[in-house]
N, C-alpha and C. Protein backbone atom coordinates (compact mmCIF):
# COMPACT_ATOMS: atom_id res chain seq x y z
N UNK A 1 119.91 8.76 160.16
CA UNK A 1 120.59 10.02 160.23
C UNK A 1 119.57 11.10 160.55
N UNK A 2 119.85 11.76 161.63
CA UNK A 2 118.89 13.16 161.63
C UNK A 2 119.99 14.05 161.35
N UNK A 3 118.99 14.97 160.73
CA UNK A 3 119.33 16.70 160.42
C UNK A 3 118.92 17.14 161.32
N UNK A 4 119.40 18.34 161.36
CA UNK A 4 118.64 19.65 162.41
C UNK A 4 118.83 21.01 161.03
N UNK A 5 117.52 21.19 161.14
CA UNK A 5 117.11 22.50 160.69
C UNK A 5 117.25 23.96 160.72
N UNK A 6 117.49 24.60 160.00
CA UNK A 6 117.88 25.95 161.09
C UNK A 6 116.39 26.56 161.56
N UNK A 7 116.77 26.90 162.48
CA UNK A 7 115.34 27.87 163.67
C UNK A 7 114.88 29.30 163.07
N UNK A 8 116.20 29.85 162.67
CA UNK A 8 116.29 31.09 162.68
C UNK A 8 116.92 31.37 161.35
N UNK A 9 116.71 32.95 160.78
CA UNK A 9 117.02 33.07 158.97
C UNK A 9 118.43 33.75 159.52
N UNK A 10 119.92 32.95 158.43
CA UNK A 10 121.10 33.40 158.50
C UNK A 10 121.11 35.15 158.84
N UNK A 11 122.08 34.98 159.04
CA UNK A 11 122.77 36.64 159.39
C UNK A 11 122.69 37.22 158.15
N UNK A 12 121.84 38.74 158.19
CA UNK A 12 122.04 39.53 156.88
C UNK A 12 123.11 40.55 156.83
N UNK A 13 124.58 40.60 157.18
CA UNK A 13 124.93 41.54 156.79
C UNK A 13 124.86 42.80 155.74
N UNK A 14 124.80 41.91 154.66
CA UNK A 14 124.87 42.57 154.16
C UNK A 14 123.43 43.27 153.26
N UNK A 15 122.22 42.92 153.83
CA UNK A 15 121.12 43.81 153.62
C UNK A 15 121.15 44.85 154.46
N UNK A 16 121.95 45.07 155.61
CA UNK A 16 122.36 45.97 156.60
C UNK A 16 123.35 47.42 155.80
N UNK A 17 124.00 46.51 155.23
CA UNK A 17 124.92 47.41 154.36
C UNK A 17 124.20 48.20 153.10
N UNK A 18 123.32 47.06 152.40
CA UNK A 18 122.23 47.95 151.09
C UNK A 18 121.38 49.08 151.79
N UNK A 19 121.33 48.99 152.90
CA UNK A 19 120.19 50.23 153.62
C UNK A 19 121.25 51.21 153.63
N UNK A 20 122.47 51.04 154.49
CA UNK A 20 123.06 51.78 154.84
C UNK A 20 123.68 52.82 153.55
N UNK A 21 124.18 52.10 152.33
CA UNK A 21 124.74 52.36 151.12
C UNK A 21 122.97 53.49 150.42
N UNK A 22 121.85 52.82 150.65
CA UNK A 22 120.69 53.18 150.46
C UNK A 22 120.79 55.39 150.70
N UNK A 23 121.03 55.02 151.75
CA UNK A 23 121.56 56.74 152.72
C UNK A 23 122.43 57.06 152.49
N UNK A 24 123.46 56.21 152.20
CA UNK A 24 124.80 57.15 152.01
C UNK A 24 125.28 57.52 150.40
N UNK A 25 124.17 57.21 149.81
CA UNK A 25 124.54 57.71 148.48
C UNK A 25 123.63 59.15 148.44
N UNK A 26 122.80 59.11 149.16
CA UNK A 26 121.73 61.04 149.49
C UNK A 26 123.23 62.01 149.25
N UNK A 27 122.30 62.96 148.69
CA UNK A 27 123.41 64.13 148.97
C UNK A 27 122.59 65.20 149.39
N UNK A 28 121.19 64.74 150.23
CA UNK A 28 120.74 65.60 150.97
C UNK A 28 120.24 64.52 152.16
N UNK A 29 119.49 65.51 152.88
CA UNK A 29 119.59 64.29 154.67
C UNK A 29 118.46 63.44 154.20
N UNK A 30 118.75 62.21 154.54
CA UNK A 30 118.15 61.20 154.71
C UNK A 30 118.04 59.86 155.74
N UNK A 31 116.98 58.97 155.81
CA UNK A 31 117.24 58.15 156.79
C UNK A 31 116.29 57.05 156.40
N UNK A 32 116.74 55.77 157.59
CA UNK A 32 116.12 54.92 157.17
C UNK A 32 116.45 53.81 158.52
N UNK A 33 115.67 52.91 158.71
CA UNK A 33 116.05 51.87 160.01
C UNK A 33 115.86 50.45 158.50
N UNK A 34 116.63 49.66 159.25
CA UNK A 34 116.74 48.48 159.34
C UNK A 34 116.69 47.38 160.02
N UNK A 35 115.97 46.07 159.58
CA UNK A 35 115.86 45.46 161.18
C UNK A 35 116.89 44.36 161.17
N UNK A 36 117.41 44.25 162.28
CA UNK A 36 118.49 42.86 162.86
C UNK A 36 118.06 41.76 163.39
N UNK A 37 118.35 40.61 162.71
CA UNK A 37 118.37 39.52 163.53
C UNK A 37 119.72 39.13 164.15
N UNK A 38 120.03 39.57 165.23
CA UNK A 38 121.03 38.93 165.75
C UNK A 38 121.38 39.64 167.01
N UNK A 39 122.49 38.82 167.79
CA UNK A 39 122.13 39.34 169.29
C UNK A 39 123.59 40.68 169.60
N UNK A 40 124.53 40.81 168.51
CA UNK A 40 125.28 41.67 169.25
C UNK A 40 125.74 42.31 167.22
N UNK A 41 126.35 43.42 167.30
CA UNK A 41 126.39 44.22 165.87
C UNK A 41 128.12 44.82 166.40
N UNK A 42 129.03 45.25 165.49
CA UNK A 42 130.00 46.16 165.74
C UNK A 42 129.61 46.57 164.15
N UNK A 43 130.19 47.63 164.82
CA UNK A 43 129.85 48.81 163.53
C UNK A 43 131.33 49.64 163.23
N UNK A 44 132.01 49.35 162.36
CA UNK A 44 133.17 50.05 161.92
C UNK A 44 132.81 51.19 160.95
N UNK A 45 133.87 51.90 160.49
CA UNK A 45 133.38 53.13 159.85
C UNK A 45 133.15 52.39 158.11
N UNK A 46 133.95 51.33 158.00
CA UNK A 46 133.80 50.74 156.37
C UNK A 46 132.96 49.61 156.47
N UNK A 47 132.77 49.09 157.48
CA UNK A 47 132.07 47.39 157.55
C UNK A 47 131.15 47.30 158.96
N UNK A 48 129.95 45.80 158.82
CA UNK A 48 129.13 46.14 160.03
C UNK A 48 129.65 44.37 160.03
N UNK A 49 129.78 43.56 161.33
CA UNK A 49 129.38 42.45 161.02
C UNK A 49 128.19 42.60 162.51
N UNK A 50 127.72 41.28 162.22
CA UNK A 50 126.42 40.79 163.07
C UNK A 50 126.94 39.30 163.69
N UNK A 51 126.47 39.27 164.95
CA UNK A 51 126.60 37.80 165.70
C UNK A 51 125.50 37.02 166.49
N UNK A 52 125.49 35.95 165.98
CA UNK A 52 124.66 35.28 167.25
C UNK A 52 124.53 33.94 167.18
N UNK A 53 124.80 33.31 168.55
CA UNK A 53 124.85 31.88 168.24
C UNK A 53 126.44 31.34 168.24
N UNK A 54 127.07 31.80 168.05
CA UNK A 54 128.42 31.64 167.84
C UNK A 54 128.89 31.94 165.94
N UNK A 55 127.58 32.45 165.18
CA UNK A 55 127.90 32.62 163.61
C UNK A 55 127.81 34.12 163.94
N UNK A 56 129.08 34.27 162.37
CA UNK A 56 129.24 35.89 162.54
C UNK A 56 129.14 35.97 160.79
N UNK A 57 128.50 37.07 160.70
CA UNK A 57 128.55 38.09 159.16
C UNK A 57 128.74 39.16 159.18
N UNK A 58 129.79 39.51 158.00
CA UNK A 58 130.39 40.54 157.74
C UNK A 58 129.89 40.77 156.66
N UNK A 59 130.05 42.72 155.97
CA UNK A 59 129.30 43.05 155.13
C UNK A 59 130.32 44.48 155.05
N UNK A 60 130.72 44.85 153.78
CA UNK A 60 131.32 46.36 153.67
C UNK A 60 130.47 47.26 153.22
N UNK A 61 130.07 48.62 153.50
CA UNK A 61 129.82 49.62 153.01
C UNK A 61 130.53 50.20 151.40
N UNK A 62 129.63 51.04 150.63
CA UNK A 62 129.93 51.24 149.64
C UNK A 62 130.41 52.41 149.65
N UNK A 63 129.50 53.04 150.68
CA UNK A 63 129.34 54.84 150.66
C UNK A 63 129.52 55.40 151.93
N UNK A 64 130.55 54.52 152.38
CA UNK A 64 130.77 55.35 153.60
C UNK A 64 131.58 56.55 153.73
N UNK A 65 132.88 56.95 154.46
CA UNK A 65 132.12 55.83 155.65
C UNK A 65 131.33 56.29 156.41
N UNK A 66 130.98 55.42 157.40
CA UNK A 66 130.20 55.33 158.59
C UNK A 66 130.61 56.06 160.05
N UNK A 67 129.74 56.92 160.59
CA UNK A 67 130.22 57.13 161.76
C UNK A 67 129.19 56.65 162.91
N UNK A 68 129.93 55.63 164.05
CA UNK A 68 128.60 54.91 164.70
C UNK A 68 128.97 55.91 166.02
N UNK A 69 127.17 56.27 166.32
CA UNK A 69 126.36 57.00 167.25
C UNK A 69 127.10 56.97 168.11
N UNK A 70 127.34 55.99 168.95
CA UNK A 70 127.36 55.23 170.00
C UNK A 70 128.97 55.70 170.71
N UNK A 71 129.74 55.77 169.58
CA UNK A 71 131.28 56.07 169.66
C UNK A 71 131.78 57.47 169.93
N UNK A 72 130.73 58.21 169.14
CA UNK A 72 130.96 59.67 170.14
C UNK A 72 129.78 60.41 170.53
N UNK A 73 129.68 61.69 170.66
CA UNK A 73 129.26 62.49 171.53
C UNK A 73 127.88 62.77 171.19
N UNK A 74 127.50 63.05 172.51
CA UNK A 74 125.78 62.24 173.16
C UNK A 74 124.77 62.95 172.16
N UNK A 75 125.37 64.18 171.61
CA UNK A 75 124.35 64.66 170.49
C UNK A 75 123.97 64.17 169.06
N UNK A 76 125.12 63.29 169.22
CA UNK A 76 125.00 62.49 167.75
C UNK A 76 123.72 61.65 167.34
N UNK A 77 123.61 61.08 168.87
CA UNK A 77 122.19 60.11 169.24
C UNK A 77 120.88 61.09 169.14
N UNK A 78 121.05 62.40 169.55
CA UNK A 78 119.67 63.30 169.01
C UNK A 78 119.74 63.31 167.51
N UNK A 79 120.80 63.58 166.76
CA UNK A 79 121.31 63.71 164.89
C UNK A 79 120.09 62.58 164.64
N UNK A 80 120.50 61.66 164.91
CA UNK A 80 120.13 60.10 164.46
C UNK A 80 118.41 60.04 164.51
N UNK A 81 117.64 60.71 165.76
CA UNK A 81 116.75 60.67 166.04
C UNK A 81 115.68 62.06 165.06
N UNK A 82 116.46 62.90 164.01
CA UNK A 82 115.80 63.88 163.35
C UNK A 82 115.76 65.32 164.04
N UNK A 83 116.79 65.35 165.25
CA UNK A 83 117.24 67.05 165.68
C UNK A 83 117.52 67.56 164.69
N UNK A 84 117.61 68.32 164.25
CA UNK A 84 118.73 69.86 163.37
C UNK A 84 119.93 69.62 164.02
N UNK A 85 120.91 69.32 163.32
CA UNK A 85 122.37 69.28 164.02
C UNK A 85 122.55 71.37 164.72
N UNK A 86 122.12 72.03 164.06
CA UNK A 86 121.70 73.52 164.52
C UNK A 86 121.30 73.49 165.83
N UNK A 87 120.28 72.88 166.51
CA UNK A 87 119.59 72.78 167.86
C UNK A 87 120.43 72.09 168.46
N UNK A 88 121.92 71.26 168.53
CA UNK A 88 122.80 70.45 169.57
C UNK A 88 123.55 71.69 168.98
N UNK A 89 124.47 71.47 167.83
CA UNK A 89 126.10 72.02 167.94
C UNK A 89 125.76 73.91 167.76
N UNK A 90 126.45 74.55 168.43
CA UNK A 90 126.14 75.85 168.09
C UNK A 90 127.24 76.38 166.63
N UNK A 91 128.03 75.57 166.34
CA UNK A 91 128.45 75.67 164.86
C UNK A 91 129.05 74.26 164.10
N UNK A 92 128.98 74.32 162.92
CA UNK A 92 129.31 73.65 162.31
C UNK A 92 131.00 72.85 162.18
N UNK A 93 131.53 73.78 163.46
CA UNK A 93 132.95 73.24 163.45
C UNK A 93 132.74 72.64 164.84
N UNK A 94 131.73 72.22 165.69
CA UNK A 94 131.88 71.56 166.90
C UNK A 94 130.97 70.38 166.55
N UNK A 95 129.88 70.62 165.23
CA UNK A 95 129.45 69.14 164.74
C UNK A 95 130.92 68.41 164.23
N UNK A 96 131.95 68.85 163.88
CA UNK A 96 133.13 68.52 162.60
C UNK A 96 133.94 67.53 164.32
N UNK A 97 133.51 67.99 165.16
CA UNK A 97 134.62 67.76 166.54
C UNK A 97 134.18 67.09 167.46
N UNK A 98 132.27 66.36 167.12
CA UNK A 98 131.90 65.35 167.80
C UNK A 98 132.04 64.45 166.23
N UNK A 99 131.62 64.35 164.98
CA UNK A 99 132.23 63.26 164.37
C UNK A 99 133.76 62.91 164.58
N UNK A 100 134.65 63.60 164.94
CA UNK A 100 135.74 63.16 164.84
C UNK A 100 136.22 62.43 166.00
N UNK A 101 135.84 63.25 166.74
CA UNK A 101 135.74 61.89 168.09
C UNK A 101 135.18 60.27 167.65
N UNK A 102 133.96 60.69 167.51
CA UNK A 102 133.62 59.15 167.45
C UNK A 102 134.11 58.61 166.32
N UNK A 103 134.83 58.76 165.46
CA UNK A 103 135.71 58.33 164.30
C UNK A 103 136.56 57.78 165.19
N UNK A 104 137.26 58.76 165.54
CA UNK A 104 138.60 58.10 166.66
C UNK A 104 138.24 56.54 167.06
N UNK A 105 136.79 56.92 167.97
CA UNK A 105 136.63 55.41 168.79
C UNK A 105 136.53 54.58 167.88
N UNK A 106 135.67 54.54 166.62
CA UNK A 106 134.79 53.82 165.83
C UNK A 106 136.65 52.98 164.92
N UNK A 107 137.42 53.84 164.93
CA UNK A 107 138.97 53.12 164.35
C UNK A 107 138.86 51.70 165.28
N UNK A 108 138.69 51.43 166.21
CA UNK A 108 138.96 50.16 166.77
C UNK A 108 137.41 49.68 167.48
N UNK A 109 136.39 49.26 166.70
CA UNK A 109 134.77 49.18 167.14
C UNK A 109 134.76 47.65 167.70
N UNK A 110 133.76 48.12 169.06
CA UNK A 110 133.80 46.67 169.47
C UNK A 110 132.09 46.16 169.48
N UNK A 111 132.05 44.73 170.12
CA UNK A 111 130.38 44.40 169.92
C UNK A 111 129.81 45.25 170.90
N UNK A 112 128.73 45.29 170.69
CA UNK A 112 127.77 45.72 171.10
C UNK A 112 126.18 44.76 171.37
N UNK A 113 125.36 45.18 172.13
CA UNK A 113 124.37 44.33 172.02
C UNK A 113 123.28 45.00 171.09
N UNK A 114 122.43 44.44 170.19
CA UNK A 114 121.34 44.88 169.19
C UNK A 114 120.02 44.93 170.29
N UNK A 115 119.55 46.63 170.23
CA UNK A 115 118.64 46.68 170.97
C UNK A 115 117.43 47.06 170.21
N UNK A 116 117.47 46.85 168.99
CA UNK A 116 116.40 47.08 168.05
C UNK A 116 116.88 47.13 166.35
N UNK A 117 116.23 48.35 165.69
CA UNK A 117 116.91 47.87 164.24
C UNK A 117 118.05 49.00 163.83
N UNK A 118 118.62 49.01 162.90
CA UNK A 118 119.50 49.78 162.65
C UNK A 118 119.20 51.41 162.44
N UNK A 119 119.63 52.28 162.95
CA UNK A 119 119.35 53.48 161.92
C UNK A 119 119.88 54.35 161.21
N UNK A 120 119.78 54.43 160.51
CA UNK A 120 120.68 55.25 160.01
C UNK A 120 120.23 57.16 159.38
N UNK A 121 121.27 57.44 159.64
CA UNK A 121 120.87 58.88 159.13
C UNK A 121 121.94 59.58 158.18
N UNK A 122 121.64 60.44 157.16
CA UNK A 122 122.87 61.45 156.44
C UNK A 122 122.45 62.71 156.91
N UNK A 123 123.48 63.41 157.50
CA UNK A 123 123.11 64.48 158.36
C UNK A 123 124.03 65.30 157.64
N UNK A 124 123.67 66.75 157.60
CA UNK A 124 124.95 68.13 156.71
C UNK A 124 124.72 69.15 157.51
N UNK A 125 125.73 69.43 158.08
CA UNK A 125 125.70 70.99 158.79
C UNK A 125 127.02 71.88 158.11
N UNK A 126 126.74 73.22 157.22
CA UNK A 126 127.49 73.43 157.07
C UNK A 126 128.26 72.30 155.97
N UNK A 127 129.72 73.27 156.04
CA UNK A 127 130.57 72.32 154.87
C UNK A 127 130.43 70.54 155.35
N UNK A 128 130.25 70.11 156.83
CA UNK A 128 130.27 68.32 157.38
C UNK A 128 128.89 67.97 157.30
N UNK A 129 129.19 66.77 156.16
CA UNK A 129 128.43 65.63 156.31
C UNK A 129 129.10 64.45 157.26
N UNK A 130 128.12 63.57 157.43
CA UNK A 130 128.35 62.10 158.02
C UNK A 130 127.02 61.09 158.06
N UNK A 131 127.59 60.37 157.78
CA UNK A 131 126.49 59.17 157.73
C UNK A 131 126.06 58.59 158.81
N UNK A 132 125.40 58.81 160.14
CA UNK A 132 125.30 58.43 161.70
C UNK A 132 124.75 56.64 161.17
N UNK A 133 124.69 55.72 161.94
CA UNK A 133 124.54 54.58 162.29
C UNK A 133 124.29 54.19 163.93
N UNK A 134 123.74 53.91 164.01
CA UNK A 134 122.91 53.18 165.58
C UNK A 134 122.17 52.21 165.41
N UNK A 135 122.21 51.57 166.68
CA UNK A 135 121.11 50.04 166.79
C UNK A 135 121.04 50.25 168.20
């Protein structure tokens, strides 16, 4: 009888989720990356799973939710990167109107490919917070 070994360490969802839960319990801005093993991520606003190989893991958030980068508007991806939400939105009700967009998309999230590690950010402008997410 042969075995085959695994090559590669299982899917961590849910150490993806302790980082993320990590930031989203701040109640001031914070951030943090995480790294992925795996070749494609969807990112919902309550749950992340990870794929590769044909195995998938799923993992829920504690403290979300989540709003992923990727789903709305292009300033979100500066948020994520340590802009001042101040230097993109000129008020705090047009940061409130690119999260909500990408909420919209992020309601039905599809894969994506993992182009590095996770990041995450808690961003507050004004009365809106949100928890940004990217890979």
């Amino acid at each position: 009888m042969v075995i085959g070994l695994p090559t590669q360490a299982p899917l961590d969802a849910s150490g993806v989720t302790a980082t993320i839960d990590t930031v989203g319990v701040a109640t001031f801005s914070a951030a943090a990356t995480h790294p992925v093993e795996a070749d494609d991520i969807r990112i919902g606003r309550h749950r992340i799973s990870l794929k590769r190989d044909g195995d998938i893991a799923h993992a829920t958030v504690s403290y979300g939710p989540m709003t992923p980068v990727r789903a709305g508007h292009s300033g979100l991806a500066a948020l994520i990167d340590g802009t001042p939400p101040s230097d993109i939105f000129e008020t705090p009700q047009q940061f409130e109107a690119a999260l909500t967009q990408a909420s919209v998309v992020a309601s039905t999230p599809s894969w994506q490919q993992v182009r590095g590690p996770v990041h995450i950010r808690r961003v507050t402008y004004g009365p809106h917070s949100a928890l940004l997410v990217d890979v």
